[in-house]
Protein backbone atom coordinates (compact mmCIF):
# COMPACT_ATOMS: atom_id res chain seq x y z
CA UNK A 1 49.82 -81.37 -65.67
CA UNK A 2 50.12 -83.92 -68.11
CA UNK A 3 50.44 -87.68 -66.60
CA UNK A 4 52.12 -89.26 -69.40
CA UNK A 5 55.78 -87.64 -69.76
CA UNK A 6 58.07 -90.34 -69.92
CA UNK A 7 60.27 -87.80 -68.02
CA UNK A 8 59.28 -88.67 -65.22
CA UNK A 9 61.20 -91.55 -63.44
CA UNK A 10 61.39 -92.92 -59.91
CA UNK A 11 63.72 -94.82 -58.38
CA UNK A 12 63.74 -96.96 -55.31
CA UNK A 13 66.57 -98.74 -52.88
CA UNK A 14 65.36 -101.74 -50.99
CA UNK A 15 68.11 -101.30 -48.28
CA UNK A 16 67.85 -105.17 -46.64
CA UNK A 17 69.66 -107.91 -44.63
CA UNK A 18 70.03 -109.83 -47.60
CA UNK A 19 71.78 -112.82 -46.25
CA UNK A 20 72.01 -112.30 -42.68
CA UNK A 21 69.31 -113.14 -39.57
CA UNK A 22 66.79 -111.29 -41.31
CA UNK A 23 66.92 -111.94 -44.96
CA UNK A 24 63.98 -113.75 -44.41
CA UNK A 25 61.84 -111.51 -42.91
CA UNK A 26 62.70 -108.11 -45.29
CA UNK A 27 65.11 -109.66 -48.04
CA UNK A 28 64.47 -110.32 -51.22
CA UNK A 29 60.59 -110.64 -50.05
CA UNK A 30 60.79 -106.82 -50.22
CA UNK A 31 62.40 -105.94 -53.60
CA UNK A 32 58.94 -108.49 -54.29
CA UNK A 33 56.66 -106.53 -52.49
CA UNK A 34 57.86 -103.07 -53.99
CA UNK A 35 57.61 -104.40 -57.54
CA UNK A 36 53.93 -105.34 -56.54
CA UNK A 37 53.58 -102.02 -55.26
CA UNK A 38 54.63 -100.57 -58.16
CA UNK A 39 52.59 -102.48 -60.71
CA UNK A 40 49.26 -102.02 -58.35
CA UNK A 41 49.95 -98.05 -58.54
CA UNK A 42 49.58 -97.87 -62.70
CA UNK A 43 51.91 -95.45 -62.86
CA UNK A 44 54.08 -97.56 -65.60
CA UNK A 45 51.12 -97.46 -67.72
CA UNK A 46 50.87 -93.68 -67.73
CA UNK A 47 54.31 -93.36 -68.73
CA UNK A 48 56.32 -93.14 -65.59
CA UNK A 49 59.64 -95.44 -65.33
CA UNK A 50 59.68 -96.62 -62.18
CA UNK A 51 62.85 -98.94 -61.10
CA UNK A 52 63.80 -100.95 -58.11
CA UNK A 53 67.51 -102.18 -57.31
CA UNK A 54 68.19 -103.30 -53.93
CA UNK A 55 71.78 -103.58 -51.38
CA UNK A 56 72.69 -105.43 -48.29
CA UNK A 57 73.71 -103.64 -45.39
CA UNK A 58 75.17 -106.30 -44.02
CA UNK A 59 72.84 -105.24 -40.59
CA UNK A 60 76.06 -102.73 -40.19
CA UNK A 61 75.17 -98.48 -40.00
CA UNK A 62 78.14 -97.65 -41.56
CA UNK A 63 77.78 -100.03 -45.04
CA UNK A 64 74.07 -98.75 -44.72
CA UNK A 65 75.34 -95.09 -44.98
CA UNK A 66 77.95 -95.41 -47.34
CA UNK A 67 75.06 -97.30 -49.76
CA UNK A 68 72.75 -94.68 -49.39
CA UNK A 69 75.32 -91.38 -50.11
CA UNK A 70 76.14 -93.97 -53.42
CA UNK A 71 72.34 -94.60 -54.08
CA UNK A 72 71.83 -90.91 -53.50
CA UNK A 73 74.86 -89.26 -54.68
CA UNK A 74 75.30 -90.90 -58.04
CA UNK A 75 72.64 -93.52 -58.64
CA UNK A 76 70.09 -91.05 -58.59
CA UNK A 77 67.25 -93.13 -56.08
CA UNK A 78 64.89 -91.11 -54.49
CA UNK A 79 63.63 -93.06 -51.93
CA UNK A 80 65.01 -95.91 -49.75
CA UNK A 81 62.65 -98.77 -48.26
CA UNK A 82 62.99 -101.59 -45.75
CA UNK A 83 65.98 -101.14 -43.60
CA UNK A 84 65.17 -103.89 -41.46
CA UNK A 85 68.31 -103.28 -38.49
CA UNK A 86 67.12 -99.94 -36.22
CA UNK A 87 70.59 -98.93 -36.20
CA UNK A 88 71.00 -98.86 -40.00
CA UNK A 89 67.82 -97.43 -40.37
CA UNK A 90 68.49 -94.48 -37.95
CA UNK A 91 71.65 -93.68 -39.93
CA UNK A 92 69.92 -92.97 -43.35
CA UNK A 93 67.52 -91.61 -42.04
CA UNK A 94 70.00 -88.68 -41.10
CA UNK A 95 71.85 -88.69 -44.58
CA UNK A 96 68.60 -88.96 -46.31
CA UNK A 97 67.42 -85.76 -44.61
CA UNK A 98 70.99 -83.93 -45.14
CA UNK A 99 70.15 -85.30 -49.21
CA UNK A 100 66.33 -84.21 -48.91
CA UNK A 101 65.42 -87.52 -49.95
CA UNK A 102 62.48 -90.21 -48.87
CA UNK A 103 62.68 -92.99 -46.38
CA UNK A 104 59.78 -95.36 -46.33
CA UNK A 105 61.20 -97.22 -43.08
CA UNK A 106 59.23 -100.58 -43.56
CA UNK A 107 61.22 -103.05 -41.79
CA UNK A 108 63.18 -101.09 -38.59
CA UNK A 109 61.30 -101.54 -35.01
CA UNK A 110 62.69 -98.60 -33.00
CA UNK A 111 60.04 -96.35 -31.90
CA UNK A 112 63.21 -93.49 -31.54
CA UNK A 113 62.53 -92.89 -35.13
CA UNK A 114 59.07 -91.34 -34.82
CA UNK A 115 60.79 -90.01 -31.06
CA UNK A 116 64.19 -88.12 -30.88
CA UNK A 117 65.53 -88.86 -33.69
CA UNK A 118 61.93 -88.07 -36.54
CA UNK A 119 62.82 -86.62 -39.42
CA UNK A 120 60.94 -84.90 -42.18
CA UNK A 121 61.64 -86.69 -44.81
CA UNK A 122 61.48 -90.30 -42.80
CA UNK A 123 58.01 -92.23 -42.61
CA UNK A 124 57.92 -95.21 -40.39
CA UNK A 125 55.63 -97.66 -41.56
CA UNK A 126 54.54 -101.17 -40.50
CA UNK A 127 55.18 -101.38 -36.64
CA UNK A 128 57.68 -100.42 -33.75
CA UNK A 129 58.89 -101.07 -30.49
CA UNK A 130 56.33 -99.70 -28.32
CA UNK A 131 53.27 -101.36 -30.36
CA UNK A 132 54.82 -104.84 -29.81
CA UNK A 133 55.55 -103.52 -26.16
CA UNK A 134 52.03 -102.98 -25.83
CA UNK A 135 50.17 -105.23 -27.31
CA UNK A 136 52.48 -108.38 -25.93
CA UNK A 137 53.95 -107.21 -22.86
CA UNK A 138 50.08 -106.05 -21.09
CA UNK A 139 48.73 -109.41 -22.80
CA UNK A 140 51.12 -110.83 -21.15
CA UNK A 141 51.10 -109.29 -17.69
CA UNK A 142 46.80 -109.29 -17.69
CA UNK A 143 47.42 -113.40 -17.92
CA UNK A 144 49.39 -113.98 -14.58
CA UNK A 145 52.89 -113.27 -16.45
CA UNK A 146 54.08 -110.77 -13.83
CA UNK A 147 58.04 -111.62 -13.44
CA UNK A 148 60.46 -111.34 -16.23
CA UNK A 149 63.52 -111.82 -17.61
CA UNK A 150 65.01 -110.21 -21.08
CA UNK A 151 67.41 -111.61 -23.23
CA UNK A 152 67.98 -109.03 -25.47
CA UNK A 153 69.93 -108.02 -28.65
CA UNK A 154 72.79 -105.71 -28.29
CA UNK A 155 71.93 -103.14 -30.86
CA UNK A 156 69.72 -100.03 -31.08
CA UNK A 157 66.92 -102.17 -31.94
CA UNK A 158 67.44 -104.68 -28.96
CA UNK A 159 67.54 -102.15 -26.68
CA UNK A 160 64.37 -100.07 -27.45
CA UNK A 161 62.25 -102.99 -27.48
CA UNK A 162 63.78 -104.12 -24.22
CA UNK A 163 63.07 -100.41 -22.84
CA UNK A 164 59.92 -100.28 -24.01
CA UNK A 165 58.60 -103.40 -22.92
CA UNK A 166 60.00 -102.83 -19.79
CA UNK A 167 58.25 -99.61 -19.18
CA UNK A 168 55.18 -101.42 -19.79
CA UNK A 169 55.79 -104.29 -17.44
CA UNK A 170 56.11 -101.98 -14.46
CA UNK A 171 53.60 -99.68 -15.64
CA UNK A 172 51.21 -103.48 -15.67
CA UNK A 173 52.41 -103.92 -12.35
CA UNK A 174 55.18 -106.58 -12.73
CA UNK A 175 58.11 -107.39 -12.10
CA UNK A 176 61.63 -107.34 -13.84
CA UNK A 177 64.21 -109.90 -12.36
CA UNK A 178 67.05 -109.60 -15.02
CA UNK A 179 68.82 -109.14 -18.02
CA UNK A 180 71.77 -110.32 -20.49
CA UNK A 181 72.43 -109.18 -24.16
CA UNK A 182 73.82 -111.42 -26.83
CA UNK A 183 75.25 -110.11 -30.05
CA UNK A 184 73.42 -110.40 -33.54
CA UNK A 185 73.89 -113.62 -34.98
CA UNK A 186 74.48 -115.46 -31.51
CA UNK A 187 74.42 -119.07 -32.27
CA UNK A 188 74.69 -120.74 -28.91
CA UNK A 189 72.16 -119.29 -26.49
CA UNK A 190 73.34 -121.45 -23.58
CA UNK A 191 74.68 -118.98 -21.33
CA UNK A 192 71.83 -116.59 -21.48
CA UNK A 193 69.24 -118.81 -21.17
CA UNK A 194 71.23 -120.97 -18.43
CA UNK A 195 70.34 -117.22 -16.86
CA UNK A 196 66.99 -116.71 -17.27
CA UNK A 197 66.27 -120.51 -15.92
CA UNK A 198 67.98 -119.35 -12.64
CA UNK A 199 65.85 -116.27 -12.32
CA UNK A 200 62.48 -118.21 -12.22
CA UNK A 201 60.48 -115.83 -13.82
CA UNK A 202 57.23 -116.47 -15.01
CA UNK A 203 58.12 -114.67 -18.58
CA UNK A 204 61.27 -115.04 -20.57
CA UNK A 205 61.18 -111.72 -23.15
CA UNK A 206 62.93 -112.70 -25.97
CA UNK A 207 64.10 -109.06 -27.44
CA UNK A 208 65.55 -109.91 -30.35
CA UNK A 209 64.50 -110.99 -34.10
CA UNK A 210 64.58 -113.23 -37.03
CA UNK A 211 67.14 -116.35 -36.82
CA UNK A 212 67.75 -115.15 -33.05
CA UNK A 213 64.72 -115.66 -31.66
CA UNK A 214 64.63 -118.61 -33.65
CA UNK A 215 67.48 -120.15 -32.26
CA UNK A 216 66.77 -118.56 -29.14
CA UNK A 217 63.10 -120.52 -28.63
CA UNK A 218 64.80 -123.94 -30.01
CA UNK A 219 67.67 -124.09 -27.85
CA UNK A 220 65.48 -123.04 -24.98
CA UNK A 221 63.15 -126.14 -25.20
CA UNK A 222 66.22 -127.85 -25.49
CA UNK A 223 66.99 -126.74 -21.93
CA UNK A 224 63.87 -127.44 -20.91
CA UNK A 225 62.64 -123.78 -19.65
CA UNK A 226 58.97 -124.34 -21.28
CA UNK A 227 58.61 -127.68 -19.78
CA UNK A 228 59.82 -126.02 -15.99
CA UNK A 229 56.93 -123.49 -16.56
CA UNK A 230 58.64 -120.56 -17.70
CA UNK A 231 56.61 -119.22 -20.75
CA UNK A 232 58.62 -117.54 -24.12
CA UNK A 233 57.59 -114.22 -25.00
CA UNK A 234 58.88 -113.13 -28.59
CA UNK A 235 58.41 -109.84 -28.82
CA UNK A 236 58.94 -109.42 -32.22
CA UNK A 237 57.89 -112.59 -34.38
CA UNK A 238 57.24 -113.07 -38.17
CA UNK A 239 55.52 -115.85 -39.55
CA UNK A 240 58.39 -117.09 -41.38
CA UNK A 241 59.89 -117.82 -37.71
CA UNK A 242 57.01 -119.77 -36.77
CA UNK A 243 57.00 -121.67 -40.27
CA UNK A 244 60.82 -122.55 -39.28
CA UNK A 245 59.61 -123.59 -35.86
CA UNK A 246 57.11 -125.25 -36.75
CA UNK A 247 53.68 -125.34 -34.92
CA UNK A 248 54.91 -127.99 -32.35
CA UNK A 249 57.55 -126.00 -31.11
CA UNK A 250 55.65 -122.73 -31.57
CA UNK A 251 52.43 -123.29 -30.40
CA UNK A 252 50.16 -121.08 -27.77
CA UNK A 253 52.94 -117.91 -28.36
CA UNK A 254 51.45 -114.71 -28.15
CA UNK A 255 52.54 -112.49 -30.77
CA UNK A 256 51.89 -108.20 -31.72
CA UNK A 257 51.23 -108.22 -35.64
CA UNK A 258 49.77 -105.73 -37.67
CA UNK A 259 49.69 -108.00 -40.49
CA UNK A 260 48.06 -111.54 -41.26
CA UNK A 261 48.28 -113.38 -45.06
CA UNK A 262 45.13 -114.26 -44.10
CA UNK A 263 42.79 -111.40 -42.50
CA UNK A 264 40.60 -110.87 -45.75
CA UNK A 265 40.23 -111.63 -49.54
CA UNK A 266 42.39 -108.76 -50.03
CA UNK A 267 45.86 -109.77 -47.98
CA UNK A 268 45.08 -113.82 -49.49
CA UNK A 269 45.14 -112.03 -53.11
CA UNK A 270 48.50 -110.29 -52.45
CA UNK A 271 49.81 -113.38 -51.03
CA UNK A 272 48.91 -115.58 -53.55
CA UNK A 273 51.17 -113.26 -55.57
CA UNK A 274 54.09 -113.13 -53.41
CA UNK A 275 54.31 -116.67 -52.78
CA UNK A 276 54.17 -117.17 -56.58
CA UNK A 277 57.76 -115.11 -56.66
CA UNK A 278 58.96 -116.26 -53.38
CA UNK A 279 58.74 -120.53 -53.77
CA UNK A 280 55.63 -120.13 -51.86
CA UNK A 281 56.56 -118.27 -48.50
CA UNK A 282 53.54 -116.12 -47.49
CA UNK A 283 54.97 -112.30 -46.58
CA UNK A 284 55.75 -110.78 -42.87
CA UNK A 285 54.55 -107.72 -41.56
CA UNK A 286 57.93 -106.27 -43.06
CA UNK A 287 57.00 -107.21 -46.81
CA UNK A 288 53.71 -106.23 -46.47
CA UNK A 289 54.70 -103.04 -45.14
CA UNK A 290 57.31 -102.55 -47.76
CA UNK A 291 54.30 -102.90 -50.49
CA UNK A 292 52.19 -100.39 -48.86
CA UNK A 293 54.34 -97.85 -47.77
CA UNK A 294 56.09 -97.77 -52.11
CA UNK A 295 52.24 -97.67 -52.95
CA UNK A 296 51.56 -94.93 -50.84
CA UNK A 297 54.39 -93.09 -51.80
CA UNK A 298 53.83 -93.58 -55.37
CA UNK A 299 50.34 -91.41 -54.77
CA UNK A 300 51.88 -88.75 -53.63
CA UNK A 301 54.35 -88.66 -56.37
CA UNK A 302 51.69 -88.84 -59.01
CA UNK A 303 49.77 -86.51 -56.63
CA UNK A 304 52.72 -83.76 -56.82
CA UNK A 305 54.12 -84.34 -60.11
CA UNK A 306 57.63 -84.95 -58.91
CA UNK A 307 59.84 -87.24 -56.64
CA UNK A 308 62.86 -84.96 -56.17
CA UNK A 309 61.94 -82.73 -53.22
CA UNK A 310 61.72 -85.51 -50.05
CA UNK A 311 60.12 -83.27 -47.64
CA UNK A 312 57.83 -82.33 -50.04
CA UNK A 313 56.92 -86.05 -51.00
CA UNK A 314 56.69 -86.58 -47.24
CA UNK A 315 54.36 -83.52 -46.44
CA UNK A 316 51.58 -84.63 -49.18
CA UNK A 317 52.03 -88.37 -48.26
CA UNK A 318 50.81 -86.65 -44.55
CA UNK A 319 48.07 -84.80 -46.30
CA UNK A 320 46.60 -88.06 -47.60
CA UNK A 321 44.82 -90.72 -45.95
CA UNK A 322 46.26 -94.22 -46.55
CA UNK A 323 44.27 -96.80 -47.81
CA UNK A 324 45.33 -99.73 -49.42
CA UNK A 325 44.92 -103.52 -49.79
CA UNK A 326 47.58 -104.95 -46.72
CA UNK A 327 46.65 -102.64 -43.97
CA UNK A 328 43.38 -100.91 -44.81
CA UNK A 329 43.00 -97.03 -43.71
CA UNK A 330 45.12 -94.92 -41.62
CA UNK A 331 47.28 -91.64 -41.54
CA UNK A 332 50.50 -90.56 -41.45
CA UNK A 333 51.28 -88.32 -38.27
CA UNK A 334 53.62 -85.24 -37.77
CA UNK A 335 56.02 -87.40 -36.49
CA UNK A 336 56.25 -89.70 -39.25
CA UNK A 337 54.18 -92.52 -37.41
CA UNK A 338 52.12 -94.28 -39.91
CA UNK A 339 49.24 -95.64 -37.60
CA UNK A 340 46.74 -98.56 -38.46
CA UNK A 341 45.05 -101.22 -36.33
CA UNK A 342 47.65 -104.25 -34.43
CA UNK A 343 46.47 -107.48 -33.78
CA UNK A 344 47.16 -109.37 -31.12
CA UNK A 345 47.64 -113.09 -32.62
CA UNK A 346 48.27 -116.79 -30.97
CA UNK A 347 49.57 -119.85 -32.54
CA UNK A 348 47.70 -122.92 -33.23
CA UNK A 349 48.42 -126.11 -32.35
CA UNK A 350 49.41 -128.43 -35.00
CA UNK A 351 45.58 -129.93 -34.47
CA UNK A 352 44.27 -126.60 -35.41
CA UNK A 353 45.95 -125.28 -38.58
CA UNK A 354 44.24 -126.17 -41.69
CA UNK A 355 47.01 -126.80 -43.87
CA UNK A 356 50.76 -124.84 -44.43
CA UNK A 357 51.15 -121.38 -43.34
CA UNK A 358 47.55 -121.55 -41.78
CA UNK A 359 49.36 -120.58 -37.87
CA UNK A 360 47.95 -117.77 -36.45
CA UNK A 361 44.52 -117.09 -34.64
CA UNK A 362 43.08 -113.64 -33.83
CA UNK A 363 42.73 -112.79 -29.57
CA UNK A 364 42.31 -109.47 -29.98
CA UNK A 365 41.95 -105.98 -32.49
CA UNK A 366 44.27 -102.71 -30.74
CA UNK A 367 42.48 -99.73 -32.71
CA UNK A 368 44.85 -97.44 -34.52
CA UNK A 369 44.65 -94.75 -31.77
CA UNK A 370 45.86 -96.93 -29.08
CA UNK A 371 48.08 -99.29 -30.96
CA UNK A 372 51.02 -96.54 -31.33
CA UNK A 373 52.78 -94.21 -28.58
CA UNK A 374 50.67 -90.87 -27.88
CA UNK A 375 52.04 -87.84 -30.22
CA UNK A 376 52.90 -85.97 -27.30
CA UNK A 377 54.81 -88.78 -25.35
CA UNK A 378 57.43 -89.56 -28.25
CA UNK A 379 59.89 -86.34 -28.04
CA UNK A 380 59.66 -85.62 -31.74
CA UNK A 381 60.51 -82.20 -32.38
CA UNK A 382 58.38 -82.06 -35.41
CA UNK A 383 55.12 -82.09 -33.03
CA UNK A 384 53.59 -79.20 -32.60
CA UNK A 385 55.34 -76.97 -35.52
């Protein structure tokens, strides 16, 4: 077939928190990263018309929903991206497989959406609960941090980290000596972490994400858990949330990334060009994996021809390997798991970094294999077929 019919059109829905708790770590950053995507693929100059536009969902399911049946129903996008918020996520990933349309879930954690709830026409990209579980919690554990405490979001993403973290805890041999839950966009952590001081444990799991955990880590050096020997664990941290910390405050955390700005040549080229767009902010694991997951998408729409069928789209994006600047080489599983190395990262002291956004150091590389939850352990019903 011909590769230069200006026929042929694609259109993309960054679905985002764009001015909530995580606007920072999906956002705007993302509609970025998918343009980038889009311009590395070539496909404008062989005559495809390739457009973004992008939504906030508010981190709600139902506005997610209602944006995608628009998006899908008379806006004519064929594929929806980021959906940072596992609850918002989960819910188009249901109408997008009633539509037959493509989700390139970048930005959601819960590992439920390569479990119970996969769908063949969903990819999940970047990372999920059970890697960060994994790669933080036995860290964790292996170093003498054998009784915790979780202070956890109360939403679908909240609670899958917090289950599978905990698995792995007990699994490690620890210990688990509470729990509270605090609603998205808590601002006064007082209460809970009053909580977790009482409980003495060695390890205070911070389930949560973005501005939470921010405020979450401030307000608990404010109360002086760090200082009393209890030891922060955020589960789920982007660099922007140690750049608003700040290396003082942040310093010696141990942290589940598959993503660095600064790995290779590669990921400090595409970040040189994302911080030119985004008033110099280097991009999270969530941007990153926005980029990658459009440009691997866009390869299997040049590949077939077409965008319109989803599970088709989905099925030759599984029949190709992945390989690309961000995250290197991988595959995409029956189940929709997109699996690449995780690093397990710490921050540097102030003393350490180079210069600005210089924060992370590299402990230790989790190969591909073992850095996601075993095919057969995940309840997909797609496994196996």
């Amino acid at each position: 077939m011909a590769q230069n019919s200006t026929a042929r059109t694609v259109k993309i829905g960054v679905l985002s928190d764009l001015s909530g708790p995580y606007a920072d770590v999906g956002g705007m950053g993302s509609v970025v990263a998918a343009r980038l995507a889009i311009e590395d693929s070539g496909l404008p100059k062989k005559g495809w018309t390739i457009e973004v536009v992008a939504a906030d969902h508010q981190n709600k399911a139902d506005i997610a929903a209602n944006t995608a049946l628009k998006w899908y129903d008379t806006e004519g996008v064929d594929a929806i991206t980021d959906l940072v918020n596992s609850a918002a996520a989960l819910a188009v990933s249901q109408i997008s497989r009633d539509k037959n349309k493509v989700v390139l879930a970048s930005g959601p954690a819960t590992s439920d959406l390569t479990g119970k709830a996969c769908s063949p026409n969903t990819v999940h990209w970047t990372s999920d609960t059970w890697a960060f579980a994994n790669g933080t919690g036995k860290a964790l554990v292996k170093t003498g941090g054998d009784t915790w405490f979780f202070l956890t979001a109360d939403y679908t993403f909240g609670h899958s980290l917090e289950r599978d973290t905990e698995k792995v805890v007990l699994e490690s041999g620890g210990k688990v000596l509470g729990k509270v839950r605090a609603p998205i966009g808590t601002s006064d952590f007082a209460s809970f972490l009053l909580q977790a001081q009482a409980s003495k444990a060695k390890i205070v799991a911070l389930a949560n994400s973005g501005a939470d955990t921010i405020n979450a880590i401030k307000q608990a050096a404010e109360f002086g858990l760090v200082a009393g020997g209890q030891r922060m664990a955020g589960m789920l941290l982007y660099i922007v949330d140690i750049h608003s910390l700040g290396l003082r405050a942040a310093q010696g955390t141990v942290l589940t990334s598959p993503f660095y700005w600064d790995m290779n040549d590669d990921t400090r080229s595409f970040a040189a060009r994302f911080a030119s767009q985004m008033r110099g902010a280097k991009p999270t694991m969530i941007q990153a994996g926005t980029y990658s997951a459009v440009l691997h998408y866009l390869k299997a729409v040049e590949a077939l021809g077409d965008s319109k069928d989803g599970t088709r789209v989905v099925g030759t994006m599984k029949d190709m390997p992945t390989d690309d600047p961000l995250f290197g080489k991988g595959r995409i599983r029956a189940d929709g798991r997109k699996i690449h190395p995780m690093y397990l990262f710490q921050v540097k002291s102030p003393e350490e970094s180079k210069g600005d956004w210089d924060y992370y150091k590299l402990l230790a590389t989790i190969p591909a294999e073992e850095a996601f939850r075993p095919l057969d352990e995940g309840g997909c019903p797609l496994v196996g077929k």
